[in-house]
PDB file of N, CA and C in Angstrom:
ATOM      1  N   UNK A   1       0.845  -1.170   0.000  1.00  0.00           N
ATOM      2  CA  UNK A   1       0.000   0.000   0.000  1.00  0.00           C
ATOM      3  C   UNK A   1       0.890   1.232   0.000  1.00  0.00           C
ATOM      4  N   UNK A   2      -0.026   2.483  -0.730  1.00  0.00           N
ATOM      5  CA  UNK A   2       1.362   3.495  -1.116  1.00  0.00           C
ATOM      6  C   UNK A   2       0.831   4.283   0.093  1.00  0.00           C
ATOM      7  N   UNK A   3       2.240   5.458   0.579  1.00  0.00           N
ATOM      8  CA  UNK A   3       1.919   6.102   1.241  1.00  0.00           C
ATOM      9  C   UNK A   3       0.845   7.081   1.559  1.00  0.00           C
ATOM     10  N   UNK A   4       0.557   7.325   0.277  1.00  0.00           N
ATOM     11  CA  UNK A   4      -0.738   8.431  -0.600  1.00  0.00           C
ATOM     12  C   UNK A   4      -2.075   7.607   0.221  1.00  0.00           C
ATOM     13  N   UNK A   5      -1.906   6.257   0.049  1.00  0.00           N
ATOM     14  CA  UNK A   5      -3.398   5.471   0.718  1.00  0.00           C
ATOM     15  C   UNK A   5      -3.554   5.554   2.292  1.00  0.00           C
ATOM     16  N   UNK A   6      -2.841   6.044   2.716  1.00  0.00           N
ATOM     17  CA  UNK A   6      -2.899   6.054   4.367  1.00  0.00           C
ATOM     18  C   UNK A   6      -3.853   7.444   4.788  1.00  0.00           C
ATOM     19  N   UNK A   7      -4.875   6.878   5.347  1.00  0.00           N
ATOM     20  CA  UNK A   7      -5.068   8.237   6.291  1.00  0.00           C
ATOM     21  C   UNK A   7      -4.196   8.887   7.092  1.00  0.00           C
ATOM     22  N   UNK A   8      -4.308  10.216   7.305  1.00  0.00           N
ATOM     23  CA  UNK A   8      -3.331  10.875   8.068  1.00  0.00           C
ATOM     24  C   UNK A   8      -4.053  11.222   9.063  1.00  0.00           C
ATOM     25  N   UNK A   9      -3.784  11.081  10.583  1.00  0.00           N
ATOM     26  CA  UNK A   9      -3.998  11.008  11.812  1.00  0.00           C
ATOM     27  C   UNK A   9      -3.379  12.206  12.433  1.00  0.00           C
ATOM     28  N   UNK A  10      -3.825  13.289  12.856  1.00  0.00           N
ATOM     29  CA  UNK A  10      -2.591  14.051  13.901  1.00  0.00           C
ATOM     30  C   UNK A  10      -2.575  13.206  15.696  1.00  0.00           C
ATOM     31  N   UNK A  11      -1.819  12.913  16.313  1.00  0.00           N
ATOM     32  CA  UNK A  11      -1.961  12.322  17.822  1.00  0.00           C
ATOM     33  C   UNK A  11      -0.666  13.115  18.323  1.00  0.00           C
ATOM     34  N   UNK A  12      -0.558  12.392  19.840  1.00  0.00           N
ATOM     35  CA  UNK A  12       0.632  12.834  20.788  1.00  0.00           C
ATOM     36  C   UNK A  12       1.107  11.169  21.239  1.00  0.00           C
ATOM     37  N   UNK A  13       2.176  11.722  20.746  1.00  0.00           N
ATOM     38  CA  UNK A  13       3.377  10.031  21.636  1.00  0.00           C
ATOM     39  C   UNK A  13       2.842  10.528  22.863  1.00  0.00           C
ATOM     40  N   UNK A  14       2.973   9.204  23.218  1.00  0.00           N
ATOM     41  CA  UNK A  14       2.450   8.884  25.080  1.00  0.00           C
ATOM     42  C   UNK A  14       3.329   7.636  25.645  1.00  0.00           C
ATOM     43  N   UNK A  15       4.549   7.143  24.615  1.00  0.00           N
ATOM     44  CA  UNK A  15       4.969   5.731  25.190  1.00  0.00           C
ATOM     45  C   UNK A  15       6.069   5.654  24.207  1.00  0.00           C
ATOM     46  N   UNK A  16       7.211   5.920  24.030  1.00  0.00           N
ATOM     47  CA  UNK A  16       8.174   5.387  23.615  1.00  0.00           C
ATOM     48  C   UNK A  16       8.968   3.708  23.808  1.00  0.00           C
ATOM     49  N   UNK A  17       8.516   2.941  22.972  1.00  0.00           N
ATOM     50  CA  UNK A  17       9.316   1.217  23.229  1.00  0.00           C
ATOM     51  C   UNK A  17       9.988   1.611  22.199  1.00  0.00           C
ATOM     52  N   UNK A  18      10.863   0.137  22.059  1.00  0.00           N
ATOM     53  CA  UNK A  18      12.121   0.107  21.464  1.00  0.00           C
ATOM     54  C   UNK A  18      12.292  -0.010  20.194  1.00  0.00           C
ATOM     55  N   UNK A  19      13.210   0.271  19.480  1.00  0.00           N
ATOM     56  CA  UNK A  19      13.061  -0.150  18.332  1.00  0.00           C
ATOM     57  C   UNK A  19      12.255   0.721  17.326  1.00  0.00           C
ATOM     58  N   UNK A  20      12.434   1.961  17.729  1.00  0.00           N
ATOM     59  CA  UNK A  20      11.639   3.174  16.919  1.00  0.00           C
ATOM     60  C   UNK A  20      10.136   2.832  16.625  1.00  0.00           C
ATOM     61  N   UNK A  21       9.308   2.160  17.814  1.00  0.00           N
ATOM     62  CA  UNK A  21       8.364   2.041  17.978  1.00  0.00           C
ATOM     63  C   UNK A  21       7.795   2.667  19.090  1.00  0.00           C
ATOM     64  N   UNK A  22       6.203   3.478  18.813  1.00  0.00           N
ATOM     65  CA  UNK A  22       5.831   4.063  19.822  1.00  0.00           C
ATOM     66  C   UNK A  22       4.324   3.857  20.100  1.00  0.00           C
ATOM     67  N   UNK A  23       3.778   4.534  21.194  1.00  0.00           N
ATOM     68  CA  UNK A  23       2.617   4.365  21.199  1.00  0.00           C
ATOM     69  C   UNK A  23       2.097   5.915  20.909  1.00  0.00           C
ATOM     70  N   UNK A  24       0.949   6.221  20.799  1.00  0.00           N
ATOM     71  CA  UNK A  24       0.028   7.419  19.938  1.00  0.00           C
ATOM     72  C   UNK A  24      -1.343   7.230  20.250  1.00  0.00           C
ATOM     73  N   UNK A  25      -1.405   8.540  21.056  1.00  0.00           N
ATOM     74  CA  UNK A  25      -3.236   8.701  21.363  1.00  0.00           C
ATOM     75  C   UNK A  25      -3.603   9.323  20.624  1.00  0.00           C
ATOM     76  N   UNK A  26      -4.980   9.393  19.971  1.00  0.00           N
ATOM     77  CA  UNK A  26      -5.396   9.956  19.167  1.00  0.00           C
ATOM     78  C   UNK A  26      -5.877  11.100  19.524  1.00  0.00           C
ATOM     79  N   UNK A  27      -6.693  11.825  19.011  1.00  0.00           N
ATOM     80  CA  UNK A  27      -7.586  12.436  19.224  1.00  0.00           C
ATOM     81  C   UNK A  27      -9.176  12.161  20.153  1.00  0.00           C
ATOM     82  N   UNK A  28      -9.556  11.164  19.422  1.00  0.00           N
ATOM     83  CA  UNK A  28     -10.564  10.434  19.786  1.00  0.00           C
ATOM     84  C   UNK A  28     -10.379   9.389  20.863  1.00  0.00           C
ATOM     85  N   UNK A  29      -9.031   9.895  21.529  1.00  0.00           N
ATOM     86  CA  UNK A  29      -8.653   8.956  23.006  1.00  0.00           C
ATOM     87  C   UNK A  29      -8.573   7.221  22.603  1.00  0.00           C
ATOM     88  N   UNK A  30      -8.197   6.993  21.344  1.00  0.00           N
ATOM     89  CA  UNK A  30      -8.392   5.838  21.267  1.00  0.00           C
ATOM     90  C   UNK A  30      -6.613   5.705  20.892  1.00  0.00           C
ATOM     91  N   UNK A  31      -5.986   5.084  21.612  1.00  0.00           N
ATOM     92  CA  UNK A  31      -4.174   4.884  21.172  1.00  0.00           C
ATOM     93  C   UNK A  31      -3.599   3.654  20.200  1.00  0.00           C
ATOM     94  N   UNK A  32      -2.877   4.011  19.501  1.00  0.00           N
ATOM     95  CA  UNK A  32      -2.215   2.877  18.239  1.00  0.00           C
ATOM     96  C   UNK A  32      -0.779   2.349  19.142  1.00  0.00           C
ATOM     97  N   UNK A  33      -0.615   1.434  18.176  1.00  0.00           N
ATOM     98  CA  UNK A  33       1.124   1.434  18.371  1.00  0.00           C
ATOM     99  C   UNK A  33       1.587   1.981  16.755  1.00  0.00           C
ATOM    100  N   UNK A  34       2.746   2.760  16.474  1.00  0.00           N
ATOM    101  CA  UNK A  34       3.119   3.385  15.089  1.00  0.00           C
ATOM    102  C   UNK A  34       4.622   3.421  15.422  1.00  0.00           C
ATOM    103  N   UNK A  35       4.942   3.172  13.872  1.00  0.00           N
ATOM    104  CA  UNK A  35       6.707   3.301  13.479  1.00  0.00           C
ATOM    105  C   UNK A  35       7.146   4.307  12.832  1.00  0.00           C
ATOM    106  N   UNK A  36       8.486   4.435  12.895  1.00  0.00           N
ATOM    107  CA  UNK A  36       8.639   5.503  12.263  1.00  0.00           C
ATOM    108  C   UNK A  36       8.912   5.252  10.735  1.00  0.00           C
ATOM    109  N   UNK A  37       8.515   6.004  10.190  1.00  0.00           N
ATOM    110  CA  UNK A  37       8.720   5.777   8.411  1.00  0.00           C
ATOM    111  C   UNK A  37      10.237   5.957   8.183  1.00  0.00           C
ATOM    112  N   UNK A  38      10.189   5.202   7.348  1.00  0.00           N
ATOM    113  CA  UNK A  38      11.587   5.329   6.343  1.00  0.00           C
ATOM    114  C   UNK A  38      12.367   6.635   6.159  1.00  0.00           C
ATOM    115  N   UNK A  39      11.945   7.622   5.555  1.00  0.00           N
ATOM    116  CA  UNK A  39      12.251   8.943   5.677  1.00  0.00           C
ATOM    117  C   UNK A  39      12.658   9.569   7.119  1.00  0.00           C
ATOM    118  N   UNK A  40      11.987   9.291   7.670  1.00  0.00           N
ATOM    119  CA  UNK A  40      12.085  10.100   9.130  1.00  0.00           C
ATOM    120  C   UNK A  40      13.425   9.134  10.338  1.00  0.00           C
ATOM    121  N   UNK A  41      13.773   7.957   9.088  1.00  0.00           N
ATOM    122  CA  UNK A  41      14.639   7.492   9.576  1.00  0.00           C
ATOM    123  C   UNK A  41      16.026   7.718   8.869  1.00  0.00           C
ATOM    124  N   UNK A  42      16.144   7.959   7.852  1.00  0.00           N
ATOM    125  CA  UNK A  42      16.773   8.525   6.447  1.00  0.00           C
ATOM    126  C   UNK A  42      17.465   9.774   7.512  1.00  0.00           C
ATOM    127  N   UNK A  43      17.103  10.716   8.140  1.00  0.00           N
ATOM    128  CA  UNK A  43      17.106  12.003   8.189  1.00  0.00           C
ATOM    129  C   UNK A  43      17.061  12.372   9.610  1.00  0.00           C
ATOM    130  N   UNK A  44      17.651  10.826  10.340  1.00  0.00           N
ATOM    131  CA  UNK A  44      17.623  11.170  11.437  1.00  0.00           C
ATOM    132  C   UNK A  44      16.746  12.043  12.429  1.00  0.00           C
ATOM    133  N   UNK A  45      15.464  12.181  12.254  1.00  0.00           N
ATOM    134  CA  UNK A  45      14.500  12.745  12.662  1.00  0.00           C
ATOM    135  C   UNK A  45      14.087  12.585  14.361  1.00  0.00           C
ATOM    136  N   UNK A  46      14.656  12.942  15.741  1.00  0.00           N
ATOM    137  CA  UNK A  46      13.996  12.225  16.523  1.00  0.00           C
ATOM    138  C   UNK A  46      12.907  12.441  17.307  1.00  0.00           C
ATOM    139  N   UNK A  47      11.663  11.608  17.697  1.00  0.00           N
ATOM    140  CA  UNK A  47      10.939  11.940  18.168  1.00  0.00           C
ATOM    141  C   UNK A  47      10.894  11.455  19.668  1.00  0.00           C
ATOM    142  N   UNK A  48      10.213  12.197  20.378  1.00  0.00           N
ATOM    143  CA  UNK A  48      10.370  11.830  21.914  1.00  0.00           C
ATOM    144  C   UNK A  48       8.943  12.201  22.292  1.00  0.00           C
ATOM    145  N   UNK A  49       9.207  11.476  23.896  1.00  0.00           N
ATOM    146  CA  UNK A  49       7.711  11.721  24.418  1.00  0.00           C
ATOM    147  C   UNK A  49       6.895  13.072  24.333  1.00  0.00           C
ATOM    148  N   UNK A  50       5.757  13.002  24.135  1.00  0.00           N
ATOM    149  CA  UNK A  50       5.006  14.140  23.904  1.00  0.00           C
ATOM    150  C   UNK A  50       5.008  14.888  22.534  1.00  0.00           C
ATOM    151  N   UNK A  51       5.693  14.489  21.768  1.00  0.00           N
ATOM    152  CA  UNK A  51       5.358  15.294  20.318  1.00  0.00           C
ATOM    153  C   UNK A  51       4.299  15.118  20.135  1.00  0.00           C
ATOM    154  N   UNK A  52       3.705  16.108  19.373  1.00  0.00           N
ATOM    155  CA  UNK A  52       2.847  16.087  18.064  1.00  0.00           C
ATOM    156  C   UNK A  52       2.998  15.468  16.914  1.00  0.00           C
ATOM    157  N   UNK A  53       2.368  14.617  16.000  1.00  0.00           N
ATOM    158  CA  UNK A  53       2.845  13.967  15.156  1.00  0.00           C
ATOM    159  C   UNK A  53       2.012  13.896  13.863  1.00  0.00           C
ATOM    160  N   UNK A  54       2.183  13.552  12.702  1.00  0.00           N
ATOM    161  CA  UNK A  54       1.069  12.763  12.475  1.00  0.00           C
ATOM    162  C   UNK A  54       1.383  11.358  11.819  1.00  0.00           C
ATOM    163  N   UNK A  55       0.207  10.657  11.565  1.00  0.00           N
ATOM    164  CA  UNK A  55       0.198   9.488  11.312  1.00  0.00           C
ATOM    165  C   UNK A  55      -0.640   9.060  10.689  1.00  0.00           C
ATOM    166  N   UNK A  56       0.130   7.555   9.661  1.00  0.00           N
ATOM    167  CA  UNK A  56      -0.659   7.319   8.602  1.00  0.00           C
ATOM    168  C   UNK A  56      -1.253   6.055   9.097  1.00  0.00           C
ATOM    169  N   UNK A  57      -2.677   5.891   8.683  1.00  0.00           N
ATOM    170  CA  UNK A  57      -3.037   4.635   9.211  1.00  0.00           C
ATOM    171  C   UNK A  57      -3.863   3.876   8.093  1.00  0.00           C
ATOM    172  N   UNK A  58      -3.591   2.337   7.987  1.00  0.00           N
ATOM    173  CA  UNK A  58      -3.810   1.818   7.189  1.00  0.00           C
ATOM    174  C   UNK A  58      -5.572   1.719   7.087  1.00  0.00           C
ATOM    175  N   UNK A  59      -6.579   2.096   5.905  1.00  0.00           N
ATOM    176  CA  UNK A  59      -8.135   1.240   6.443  1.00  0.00           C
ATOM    177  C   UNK A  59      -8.497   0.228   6.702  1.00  0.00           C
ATOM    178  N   UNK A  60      -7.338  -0.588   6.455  1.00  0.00           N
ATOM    179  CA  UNK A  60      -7.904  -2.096   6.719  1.00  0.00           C
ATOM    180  C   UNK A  60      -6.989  -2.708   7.792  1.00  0.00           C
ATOM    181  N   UNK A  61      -6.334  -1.954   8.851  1.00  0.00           N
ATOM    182  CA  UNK A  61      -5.709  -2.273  10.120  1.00  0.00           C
ATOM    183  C   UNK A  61      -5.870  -0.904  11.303  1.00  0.00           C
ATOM    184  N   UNK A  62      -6.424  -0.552  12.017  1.00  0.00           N
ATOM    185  CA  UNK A  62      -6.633   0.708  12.541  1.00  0.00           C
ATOM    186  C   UNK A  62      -6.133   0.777  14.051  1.00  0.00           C
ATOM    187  N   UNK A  63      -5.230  -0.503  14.336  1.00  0.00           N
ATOM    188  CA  UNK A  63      -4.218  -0.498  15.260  1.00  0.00           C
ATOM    189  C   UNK A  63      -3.038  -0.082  14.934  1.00  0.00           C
ATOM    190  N   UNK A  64      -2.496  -0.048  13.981  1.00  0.00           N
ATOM    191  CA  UNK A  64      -0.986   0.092  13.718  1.00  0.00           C
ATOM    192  C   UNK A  64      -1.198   1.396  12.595  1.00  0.00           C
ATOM    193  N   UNK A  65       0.381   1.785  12.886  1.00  0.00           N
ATOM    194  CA  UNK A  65       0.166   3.346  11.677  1.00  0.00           C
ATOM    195  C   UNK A  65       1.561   3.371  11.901  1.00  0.00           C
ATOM    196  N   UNK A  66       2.005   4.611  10.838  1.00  0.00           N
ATOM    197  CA  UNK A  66       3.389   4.833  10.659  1.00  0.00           C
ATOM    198  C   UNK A  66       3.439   6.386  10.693  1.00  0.00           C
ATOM    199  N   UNK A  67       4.804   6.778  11.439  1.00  0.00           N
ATOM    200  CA  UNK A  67       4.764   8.471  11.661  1.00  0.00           C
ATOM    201  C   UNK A  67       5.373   8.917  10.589  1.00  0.00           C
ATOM    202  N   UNK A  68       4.752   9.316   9.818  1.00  0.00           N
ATOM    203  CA  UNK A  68       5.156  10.512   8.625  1.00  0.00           C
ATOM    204  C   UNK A  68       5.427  11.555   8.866  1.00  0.00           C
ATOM    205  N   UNK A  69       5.092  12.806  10.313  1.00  0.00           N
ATOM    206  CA  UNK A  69       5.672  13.784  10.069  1.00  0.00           C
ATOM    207  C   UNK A  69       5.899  14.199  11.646  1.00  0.00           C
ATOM    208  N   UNK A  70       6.834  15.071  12.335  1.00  0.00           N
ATOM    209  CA  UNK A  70       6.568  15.352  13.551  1.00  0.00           C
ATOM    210  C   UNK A  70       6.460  16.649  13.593  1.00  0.00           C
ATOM    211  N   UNK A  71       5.328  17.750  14.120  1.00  0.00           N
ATOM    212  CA  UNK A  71       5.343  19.048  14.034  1.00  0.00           C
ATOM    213  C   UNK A  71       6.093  19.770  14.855  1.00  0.00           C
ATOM    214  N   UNK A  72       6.212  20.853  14.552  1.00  0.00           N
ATOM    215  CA  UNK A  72       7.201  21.578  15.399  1.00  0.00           C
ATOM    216  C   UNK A  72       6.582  22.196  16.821  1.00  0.00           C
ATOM    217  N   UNK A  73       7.470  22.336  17.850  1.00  0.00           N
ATOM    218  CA  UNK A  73       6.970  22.721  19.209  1.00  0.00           C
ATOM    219  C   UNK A  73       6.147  23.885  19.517  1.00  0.00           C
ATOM    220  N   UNK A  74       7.007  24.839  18.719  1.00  0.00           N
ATOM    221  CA  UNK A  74       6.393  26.121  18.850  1.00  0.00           C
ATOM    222  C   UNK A  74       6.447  26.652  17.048  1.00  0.00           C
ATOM    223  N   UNK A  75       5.907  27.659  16.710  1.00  0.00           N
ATOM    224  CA  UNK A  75       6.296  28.765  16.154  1.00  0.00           C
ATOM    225  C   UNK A  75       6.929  29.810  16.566  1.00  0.00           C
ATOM    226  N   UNK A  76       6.709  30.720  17.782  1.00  0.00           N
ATOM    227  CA  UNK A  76       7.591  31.353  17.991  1.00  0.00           C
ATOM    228  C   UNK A  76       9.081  31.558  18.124  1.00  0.00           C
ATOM    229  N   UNK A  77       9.740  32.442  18.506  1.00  0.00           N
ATOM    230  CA  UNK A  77      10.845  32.469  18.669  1.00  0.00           C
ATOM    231  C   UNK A  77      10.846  31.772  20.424  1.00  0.00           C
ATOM    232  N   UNK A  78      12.593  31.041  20.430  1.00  0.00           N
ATOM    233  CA  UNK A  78      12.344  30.784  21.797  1.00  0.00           C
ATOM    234  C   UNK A  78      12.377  31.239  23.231  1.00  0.00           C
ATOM    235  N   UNK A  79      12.437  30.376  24.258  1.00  0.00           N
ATOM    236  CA  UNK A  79      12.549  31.782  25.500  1.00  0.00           C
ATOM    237  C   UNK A  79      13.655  32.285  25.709  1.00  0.00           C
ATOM    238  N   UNK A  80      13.507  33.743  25.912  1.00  0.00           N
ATOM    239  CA  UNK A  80      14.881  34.925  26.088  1.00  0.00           C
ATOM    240  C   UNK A  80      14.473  34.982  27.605  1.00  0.00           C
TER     241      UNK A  80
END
């Protein structure tokens, strides 16, 4: 399945396990387990507890998903 077919999910990590596997609450309080994509491994990307994320989730598995993007903390500038 191509990446294009995944729904995209925004959630918050809530559980870092091993192996660049995490856990992800949704919105709808309902939590996945999700990996990190290829790219975001490419590019050394790291994510840690509490990001924002989003995530792609398959329609025909709605436990498991893969993190495609992690948003940034703030927009602003940081604290002075």
């Amino acid at each position: 399945m191509a990446r294009e077919d995944l729904a995209q999910i925004d959630g918050v990590v809530i559980d870092v396990l091993a192996g660049g596997n995490f856990t992800v609450q949704l919105p709808n309080n309902q939590t996945i387990s999700a990996k990190l994509s290829g790219r975001m491994r490419k590019f050394h990307i790291r994510v840690i507890l509490g990001d924002r994320v989003t995530v792609g989730v398959s329609p025909y598995d709605l436990t498991h998903g893969l993190i495609l993007h992690r948003h940034k903390a703030g927009s602003g500038p940081g604290p002075s």
